[in-house]
C-alpha atoms as a PDB file:
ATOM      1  CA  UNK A   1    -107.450 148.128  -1.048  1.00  0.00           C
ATOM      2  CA  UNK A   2    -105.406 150.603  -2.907  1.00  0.00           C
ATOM      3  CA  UNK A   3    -107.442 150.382  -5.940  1.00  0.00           C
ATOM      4  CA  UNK A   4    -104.915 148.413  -7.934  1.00  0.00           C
ATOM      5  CA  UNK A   5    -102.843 151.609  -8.807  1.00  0.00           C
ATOM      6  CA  UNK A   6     -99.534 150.704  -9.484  1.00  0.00           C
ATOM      7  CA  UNK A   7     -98.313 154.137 -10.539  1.00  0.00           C
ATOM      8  CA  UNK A   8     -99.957 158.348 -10.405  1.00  0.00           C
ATOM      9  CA  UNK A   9    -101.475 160.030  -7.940  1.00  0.00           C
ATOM     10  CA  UNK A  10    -102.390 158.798  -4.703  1.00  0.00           C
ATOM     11  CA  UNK A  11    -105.628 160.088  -3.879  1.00  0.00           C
ATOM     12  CA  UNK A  12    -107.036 160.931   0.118  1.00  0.00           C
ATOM     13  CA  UNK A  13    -109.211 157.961  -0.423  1.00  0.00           C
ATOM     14  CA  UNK A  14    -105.691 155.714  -0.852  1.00  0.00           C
ATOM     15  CA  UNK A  15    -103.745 157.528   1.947  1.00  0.00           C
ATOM     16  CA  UNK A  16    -107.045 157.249   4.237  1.00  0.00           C
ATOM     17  CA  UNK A  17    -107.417 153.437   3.436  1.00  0.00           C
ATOM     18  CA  UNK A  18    -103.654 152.697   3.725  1.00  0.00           C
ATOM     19  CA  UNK A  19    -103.779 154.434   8.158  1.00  0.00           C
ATOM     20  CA  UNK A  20    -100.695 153.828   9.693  1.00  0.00           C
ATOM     21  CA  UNK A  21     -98.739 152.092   7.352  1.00  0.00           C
ATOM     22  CA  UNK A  22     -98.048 155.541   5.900  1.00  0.00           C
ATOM     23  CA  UNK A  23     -95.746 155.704   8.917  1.00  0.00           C
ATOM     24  CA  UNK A  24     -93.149 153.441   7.098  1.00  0.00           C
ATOM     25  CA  UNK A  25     -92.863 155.497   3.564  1.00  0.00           C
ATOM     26  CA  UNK A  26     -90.060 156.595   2.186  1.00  0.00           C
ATOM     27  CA  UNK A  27     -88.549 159.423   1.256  1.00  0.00           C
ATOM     28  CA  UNK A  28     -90.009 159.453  -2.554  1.00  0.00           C
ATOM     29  CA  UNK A  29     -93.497 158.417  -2.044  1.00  0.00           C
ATOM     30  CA  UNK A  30     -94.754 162.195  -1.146  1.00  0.00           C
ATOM     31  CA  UNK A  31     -93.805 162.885  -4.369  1.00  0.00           C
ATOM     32  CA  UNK A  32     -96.605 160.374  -5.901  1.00  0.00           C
ATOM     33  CA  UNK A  33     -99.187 162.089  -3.450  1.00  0.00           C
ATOM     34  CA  UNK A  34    -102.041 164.731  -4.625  1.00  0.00           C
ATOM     35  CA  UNK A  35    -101.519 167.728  -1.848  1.00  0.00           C
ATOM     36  CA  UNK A  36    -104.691 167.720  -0.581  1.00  0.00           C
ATOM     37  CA  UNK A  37    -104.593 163.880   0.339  1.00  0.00           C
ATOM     38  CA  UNK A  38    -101.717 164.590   2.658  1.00  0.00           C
ATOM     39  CA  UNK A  39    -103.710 167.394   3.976  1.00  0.00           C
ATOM     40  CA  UNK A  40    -106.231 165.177   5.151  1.00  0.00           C
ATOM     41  CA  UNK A  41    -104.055 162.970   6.414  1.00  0.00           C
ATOM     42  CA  UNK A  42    -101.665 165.269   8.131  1.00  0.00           C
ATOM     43  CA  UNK A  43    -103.066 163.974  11.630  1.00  0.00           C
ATOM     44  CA  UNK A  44    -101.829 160.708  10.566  1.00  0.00           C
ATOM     45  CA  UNK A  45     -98.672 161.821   9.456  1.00  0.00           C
ATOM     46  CA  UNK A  46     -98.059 163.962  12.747  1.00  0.00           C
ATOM     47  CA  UNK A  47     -97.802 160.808  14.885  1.00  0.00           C
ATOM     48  CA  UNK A  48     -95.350 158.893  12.594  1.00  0.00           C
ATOM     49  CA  UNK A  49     -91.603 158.663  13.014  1.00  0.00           C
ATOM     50  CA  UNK A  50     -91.038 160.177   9.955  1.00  0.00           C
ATOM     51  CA  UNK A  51     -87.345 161.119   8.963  1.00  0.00           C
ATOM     52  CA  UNK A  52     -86.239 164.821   8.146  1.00  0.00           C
ATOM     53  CA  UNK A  53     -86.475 164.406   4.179  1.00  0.00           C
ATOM     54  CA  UNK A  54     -89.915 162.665   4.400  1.00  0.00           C
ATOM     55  CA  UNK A  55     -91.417 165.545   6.848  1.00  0.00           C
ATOM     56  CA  UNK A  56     -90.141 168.276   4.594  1.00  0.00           C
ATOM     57  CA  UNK A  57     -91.288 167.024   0.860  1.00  0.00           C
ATOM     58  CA  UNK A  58     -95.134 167.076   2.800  1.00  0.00           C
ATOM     59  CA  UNK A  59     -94.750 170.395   3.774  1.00  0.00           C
ATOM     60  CA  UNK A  60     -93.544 171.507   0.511  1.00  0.00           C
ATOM     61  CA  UNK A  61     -96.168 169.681  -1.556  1.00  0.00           C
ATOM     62  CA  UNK A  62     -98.610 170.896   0.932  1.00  0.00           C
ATOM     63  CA  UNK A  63     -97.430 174.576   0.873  1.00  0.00           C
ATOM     64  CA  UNK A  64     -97.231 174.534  -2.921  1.00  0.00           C
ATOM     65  CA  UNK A  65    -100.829 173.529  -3.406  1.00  0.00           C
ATOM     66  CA  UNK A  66    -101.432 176.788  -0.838  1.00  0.00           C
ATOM     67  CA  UNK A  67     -99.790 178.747  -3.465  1.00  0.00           C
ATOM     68  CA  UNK A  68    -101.852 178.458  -6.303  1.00  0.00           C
END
């Protein structure tokens, strides 16, 4: 279970919890995700249909935390 979060971060443990169904988000939801969850879960993500948009916000987010 997600925890009962209904808004902020999503954490790893949420993305690692939620598997596969992260193949159906949107183009928004990497906003609401901490960098280093989609990190981890970047072999999950690698395997998912995921549209242009979608695939670019993760890199960004992920990049960004790189640049700190």
């Amino acid at each position: 279970m997600l925890q009962g979060k209904t808004s902020g971060t999503l954490t790893a443990d949420d993305l690692t919890e939620a598997g596969n169904t992260l193949c159906g988000m949107d183009s928004a939801a990497p906003d609401r995700m901490d960098a280093d969850a989609l990190e981890k879960i970047a072999p999950i993500l690698q395997k998912c249909n995921l549209d242009p948009s979608t695939r670019q916000k993760i890199a960004s987010n992920i990049v960004s935390k790189m640049s700190l």
